[in-house]
C-alpha atoms as a PDB file:
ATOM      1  CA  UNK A   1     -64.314 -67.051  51.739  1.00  0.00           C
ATOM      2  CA  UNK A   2     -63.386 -70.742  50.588  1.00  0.00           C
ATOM      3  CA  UNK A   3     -65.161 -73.646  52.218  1.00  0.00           C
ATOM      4  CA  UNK A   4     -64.260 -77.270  51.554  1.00  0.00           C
ATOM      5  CA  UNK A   5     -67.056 -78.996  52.098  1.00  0.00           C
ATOM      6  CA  UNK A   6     -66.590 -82.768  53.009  1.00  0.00           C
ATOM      7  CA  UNK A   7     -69.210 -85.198  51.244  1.00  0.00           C
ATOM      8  CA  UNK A   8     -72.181 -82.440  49.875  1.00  0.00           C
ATOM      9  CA  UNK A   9     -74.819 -85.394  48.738  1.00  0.00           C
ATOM     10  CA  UNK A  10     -75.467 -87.716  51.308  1.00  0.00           C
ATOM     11  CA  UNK A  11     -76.811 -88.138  53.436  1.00  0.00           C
ATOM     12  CA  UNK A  12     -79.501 -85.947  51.128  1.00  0.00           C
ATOM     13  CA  UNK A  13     -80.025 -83.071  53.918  1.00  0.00           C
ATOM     14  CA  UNK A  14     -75.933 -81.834  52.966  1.00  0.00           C
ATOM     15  CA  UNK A  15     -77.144 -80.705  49.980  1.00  0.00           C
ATOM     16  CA  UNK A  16     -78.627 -77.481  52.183  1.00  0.00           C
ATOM     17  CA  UNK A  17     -74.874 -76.756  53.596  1.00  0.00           C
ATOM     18  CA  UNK A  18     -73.891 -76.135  50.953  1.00  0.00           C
ATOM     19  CA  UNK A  19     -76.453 -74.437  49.207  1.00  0.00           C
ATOM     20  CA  UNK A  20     -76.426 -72.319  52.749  1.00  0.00           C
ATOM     21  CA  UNK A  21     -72.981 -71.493  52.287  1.00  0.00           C
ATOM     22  CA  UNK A  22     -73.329 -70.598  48.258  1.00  0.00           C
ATOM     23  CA  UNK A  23     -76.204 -68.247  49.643  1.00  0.00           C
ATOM     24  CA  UNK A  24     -74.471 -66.426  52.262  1.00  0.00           C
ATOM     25  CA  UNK A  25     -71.334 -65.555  50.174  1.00  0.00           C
ATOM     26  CA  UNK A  26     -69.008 -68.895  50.036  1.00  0.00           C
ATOM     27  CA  UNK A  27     -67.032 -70.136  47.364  1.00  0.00           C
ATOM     28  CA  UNK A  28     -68.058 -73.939  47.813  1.00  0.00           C
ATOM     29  CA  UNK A  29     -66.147 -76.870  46.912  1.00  0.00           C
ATOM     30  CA  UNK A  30     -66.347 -79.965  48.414  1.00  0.00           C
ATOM     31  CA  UNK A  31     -65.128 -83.466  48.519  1.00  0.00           C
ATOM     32  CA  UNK A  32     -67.303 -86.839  48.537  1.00  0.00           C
ATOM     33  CA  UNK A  33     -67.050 -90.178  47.598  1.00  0.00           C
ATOM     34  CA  UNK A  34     -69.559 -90.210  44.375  1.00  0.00           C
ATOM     35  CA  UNK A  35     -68.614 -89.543  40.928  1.00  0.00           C
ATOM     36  CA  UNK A  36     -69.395 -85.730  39.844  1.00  0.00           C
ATOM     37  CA  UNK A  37     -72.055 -86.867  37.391  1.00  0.00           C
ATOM     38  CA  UNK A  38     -74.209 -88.531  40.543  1.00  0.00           C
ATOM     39  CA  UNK A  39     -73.981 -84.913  42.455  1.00  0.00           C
ATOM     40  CA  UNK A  40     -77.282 -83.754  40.112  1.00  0.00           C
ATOM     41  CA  UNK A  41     -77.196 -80.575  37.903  1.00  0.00           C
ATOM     42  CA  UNK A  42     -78.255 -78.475  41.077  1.00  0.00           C
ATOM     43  CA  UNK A  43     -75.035 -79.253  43.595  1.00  0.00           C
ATOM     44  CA  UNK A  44     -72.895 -78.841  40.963  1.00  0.00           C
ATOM     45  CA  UNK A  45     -73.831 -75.700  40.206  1.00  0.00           C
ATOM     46  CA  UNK A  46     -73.140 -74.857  43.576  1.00  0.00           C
ATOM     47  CA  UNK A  47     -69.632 -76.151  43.761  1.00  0.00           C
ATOM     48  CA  UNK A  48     -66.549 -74.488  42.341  1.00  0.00           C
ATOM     49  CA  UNK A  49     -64.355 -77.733  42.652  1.00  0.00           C
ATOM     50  CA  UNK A  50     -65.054 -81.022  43.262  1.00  0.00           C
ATOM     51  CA  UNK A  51     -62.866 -83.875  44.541  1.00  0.00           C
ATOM     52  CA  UNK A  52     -63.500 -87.214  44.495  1.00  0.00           C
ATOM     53  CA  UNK A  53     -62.547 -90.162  47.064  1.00  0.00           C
ATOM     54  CA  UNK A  54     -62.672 -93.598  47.913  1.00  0.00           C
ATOM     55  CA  UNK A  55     -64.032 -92.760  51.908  1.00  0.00           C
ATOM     56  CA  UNK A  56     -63.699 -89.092  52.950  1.00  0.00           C
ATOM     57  CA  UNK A  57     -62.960 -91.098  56.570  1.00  0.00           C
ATOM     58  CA  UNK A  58     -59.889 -92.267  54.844  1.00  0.00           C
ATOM     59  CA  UNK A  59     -57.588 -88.662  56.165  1.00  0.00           C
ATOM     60  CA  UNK A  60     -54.497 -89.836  53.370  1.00  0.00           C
ATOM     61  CA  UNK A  61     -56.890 -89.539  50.619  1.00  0.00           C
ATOM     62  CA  UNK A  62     -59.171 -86.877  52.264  1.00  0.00           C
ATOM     63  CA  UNK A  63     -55.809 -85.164  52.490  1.00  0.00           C
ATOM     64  CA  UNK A  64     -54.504 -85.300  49.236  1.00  0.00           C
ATOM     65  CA  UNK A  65     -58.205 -84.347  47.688  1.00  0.00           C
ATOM     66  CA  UNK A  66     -57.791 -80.451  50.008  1.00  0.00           C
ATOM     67  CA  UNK A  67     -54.141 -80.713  48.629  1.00  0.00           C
ATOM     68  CA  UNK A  68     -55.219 -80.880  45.379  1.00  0.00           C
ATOM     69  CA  UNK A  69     -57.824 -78.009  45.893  1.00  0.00           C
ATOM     70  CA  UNK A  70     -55.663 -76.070  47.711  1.00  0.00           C
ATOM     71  CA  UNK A  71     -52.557 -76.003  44.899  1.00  0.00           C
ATOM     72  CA  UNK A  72     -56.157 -73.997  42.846  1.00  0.00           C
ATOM     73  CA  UNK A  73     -55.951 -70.865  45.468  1.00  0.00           C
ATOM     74  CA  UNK A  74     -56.332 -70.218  48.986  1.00  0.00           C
ATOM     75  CA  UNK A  75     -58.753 -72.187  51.242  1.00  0.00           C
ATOM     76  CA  UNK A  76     -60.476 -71.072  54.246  1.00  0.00           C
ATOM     77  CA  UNK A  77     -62.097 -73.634  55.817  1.00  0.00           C
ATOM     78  CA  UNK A  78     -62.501 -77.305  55.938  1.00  0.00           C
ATOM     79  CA  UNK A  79     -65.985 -78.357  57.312  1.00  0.00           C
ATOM     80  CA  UNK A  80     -68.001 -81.671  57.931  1.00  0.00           C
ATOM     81  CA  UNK A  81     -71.059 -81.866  59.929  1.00  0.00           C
ATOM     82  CA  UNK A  82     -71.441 -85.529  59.768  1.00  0.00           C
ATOM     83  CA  UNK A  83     -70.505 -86.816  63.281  1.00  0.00           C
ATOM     84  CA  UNK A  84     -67.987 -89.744  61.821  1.00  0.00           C
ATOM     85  CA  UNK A  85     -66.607 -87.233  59.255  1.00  0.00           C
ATOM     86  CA  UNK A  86     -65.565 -84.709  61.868  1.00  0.00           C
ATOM     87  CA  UNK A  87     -62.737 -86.361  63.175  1.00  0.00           C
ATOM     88  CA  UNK A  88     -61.115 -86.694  59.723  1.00  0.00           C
ATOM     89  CA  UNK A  89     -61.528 -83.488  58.763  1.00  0.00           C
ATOM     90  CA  UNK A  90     -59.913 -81.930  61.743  1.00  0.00           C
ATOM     91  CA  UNK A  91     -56.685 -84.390  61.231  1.00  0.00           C
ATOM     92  CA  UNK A  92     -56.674 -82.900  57.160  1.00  0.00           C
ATOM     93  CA  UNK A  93     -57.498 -79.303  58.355  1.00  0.00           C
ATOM     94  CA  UNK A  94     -54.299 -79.474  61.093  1.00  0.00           C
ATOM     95  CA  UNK A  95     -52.136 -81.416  58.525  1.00  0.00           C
ATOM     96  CA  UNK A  96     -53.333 -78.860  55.629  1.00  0.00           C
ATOM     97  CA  UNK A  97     -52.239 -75.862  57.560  1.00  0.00           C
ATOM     98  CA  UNK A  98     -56.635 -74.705  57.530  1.00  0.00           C
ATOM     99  CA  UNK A  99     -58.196 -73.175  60.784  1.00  0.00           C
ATOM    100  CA  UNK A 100     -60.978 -74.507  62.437  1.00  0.00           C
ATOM    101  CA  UNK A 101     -61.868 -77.184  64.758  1.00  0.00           C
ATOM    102  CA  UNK A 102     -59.069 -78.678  66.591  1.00  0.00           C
ATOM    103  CA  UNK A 103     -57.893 -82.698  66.374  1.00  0.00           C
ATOM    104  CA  UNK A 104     -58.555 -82.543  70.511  1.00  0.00           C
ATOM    105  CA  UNK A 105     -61.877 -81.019  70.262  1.00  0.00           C
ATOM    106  CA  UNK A 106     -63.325 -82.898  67.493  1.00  0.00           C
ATOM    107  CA  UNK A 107     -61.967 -85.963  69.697  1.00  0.00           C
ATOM    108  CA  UNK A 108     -63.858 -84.406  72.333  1.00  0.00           C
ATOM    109  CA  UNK A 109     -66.803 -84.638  70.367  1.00  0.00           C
ATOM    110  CA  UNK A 110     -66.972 -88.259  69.542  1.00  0.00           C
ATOM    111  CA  UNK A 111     -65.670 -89.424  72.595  1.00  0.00           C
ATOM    112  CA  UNK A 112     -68.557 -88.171  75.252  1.00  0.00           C
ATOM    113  CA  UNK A 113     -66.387 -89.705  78.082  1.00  0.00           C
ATOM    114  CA  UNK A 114     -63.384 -87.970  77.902  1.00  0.00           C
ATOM    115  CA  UNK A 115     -65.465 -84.604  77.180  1.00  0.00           C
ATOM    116  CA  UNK A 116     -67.176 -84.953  80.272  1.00  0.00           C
ATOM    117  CA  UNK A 117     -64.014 -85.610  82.382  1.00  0.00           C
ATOM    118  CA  UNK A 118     -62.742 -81.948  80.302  1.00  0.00           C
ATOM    119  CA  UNK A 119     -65.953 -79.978  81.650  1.00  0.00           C
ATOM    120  CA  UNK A 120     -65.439 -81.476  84.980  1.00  0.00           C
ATOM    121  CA  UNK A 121     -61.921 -80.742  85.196  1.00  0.00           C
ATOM    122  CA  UNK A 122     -62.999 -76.840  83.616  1.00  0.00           C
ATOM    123  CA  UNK A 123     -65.712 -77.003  86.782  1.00  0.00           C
ATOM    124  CA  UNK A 124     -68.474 -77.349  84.360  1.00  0.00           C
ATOM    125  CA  UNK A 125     -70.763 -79.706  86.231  1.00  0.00           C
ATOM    126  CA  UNK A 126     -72.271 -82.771  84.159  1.00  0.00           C
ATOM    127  CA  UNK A 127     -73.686 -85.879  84.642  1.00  0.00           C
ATOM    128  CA  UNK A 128     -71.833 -88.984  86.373  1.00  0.00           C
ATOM    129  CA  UNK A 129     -70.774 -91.063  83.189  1.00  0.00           C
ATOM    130  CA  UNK A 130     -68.081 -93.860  82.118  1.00  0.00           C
ATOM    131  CA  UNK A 131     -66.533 -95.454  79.024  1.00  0.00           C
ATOM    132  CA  UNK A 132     -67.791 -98.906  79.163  1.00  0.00           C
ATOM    133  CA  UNK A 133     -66.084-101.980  77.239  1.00  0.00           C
ATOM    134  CA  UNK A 134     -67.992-104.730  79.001  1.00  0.00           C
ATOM    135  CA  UNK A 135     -71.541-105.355  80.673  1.00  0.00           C
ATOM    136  CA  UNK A 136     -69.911-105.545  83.823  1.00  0.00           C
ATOM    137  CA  UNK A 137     -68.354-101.965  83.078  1.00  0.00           C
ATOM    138  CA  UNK A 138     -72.150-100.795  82.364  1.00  0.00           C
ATOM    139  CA  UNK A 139     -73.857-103.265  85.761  1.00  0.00           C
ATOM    140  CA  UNK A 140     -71.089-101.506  87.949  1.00  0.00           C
ATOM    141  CA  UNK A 141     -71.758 -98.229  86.968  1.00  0.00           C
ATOM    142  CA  UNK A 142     -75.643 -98.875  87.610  1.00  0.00           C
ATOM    143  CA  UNK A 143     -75.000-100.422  90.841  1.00  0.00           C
ATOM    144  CA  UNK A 144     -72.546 -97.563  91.583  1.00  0.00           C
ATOM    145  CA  UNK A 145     -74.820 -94.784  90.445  1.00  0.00           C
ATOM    146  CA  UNK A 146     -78.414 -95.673  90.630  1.00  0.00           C
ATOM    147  CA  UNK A 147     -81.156 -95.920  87.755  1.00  0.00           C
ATOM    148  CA  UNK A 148     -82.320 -94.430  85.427  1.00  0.00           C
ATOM    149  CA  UNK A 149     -78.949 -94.429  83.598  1.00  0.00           C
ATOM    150  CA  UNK A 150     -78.557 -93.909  79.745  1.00  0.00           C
ATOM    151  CA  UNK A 151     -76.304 -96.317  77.268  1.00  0.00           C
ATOM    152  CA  UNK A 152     -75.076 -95.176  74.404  1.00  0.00           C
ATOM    153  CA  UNK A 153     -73.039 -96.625  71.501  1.00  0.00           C
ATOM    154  CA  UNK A 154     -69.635 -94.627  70.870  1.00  0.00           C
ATOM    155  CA  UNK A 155     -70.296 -95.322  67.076  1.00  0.00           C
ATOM    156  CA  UNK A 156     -73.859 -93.973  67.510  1.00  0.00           C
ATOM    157  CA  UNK A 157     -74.366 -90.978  65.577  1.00  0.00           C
ATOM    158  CA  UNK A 158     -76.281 -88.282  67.508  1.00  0.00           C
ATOM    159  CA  UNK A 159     -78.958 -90.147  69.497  1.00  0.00           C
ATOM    160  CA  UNK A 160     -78.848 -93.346  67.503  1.00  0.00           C
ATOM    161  CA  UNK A 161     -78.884 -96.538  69.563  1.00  0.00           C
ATOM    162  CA  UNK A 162     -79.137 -94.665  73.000  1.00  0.00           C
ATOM    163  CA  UNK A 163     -81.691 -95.992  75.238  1.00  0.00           C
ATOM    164  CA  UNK A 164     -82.563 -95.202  79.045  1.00  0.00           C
ATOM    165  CA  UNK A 165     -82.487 -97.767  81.440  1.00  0.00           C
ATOM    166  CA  UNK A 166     -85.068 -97.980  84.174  1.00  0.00           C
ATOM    167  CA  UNK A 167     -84.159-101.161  85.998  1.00  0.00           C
ATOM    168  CA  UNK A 168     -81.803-104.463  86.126  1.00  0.00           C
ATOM    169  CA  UNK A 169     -84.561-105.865  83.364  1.00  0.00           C
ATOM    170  CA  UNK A 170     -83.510-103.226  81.209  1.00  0.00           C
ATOM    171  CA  UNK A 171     -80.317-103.151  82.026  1.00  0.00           C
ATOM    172  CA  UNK A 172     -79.611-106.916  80.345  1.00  0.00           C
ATOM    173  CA  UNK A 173     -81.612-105.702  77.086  1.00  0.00           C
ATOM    174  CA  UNK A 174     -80.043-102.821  76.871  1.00  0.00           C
ATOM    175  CA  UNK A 175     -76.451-105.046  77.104  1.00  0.00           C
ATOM    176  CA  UNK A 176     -77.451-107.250  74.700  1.00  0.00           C
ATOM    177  CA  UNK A 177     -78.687-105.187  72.749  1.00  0.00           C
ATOM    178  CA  UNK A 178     -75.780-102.489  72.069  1.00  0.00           C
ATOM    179  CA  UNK A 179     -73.076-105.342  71.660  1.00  0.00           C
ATOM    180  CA  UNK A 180     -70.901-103.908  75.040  1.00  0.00           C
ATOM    181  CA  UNK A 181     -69.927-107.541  75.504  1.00  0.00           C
ATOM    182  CA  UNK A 182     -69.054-108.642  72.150  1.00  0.00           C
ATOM    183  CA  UNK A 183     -66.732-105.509  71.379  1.00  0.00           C
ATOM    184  CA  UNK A 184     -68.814-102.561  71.159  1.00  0.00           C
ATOM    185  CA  UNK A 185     -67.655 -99.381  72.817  1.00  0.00           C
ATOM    186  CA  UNK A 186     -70.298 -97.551  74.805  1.00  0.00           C
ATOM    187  CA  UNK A 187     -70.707 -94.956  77.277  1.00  0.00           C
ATOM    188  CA  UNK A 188     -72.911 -94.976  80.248  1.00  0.00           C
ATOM    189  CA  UNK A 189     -74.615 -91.938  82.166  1.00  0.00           C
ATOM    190  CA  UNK A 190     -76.726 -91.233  84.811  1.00  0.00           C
ATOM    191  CA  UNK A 191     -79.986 -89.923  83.498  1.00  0.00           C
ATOM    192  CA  UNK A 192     -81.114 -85.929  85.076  1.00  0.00           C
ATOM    193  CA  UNK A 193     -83.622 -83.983  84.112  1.00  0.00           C
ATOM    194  CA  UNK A 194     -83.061 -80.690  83.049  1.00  0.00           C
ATOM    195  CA  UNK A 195     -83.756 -77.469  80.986  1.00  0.00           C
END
């Protein structure tokens, strides 16, 4: 099997994808924004191409990078395990002709609003959440809904910048705090406890 692998060195832990995927079989290459002389002797001895780009969130020159490796033999799979990465790489792996994750899933992914109004619509039960654009997108939701409710940024990767929200008090900190009224995307949830 063929894996792209989209940017092996940082942040530092990618390094153990691929060295994962060398391990259980893989041919590994990879694409990433540093030169091929900043991967270290050990990743590139791991690698059986390398690619080079300006962003590997820029999908024209991600895409022409798994071109290039591609016109060197069959690829396949495309993979990135970097939340803002994943996106990308499902465009280039549709565009490239690669299975894998879809464009609509990996949109599902990043966009935790619209994934919870697919598992509601597919019966799945989930907690009561919104996009919100404003403060008074994330006040009416509280008001709506109840505390505690959870805020978190849409540009937050995994659990970064999410906060719970006990009370009005919190609620303005937590406002001010993620940016919702200057610009900032978030989405809002009720907070249940669960296992």
């Amino acid at each position: 099997m063929h894996v792209i692998f989209v940017e092996p060195r940082f942040p530092p832990n990618q390094r153990q994808f691929v060295r994962g995927l060398k391990e259980a079989g893989a041919t590994v290459s990879a694409v990433g924004e540093q030169p091929w002389e900043a991967l270290g002797d050990e990743l590139r001895g791991q690698l059986h191409l390398y690619e080079q780009v300006r962003s590997v969130v820029d999908e024209a020159g991600l895409e022409a990078a798994v071109r290039r490796i591609q016109s060197k033999g069959w690829v396949d799979r495309l993979e990135a395990v970097v939340e803002a990465h994943i996106l990308a790489a499902a465009r280039v792996r549709e565009a490239c002709g690669i299975p894998g994750t879809s464009v609509r899933t990996a949109f599902l992914c990043r966009d935790k609003p619209t994934m919870k109004d697919a598992l509601r619509e597919a019966g799945v039960p989930c907690a009561r959440s919104a996009a919100a654009a404003s403060g008074d997108d994330v006040r009416r939701f509280a008001a709506e809904n109840g505390y505690p409710i959870i805020l978190k940024p849409a540009s937050g990767a995994g659990a970064s910048g999410t906060v719970r929200i006990n009370g009005p008090a919190e609620l303005e900190a937590a406002i001010e705090t993620s940016h919702v009224d200057r610009g900032a995307a978030c989405a809002v949830e009720e907070f249940i406890e669960g296992h």
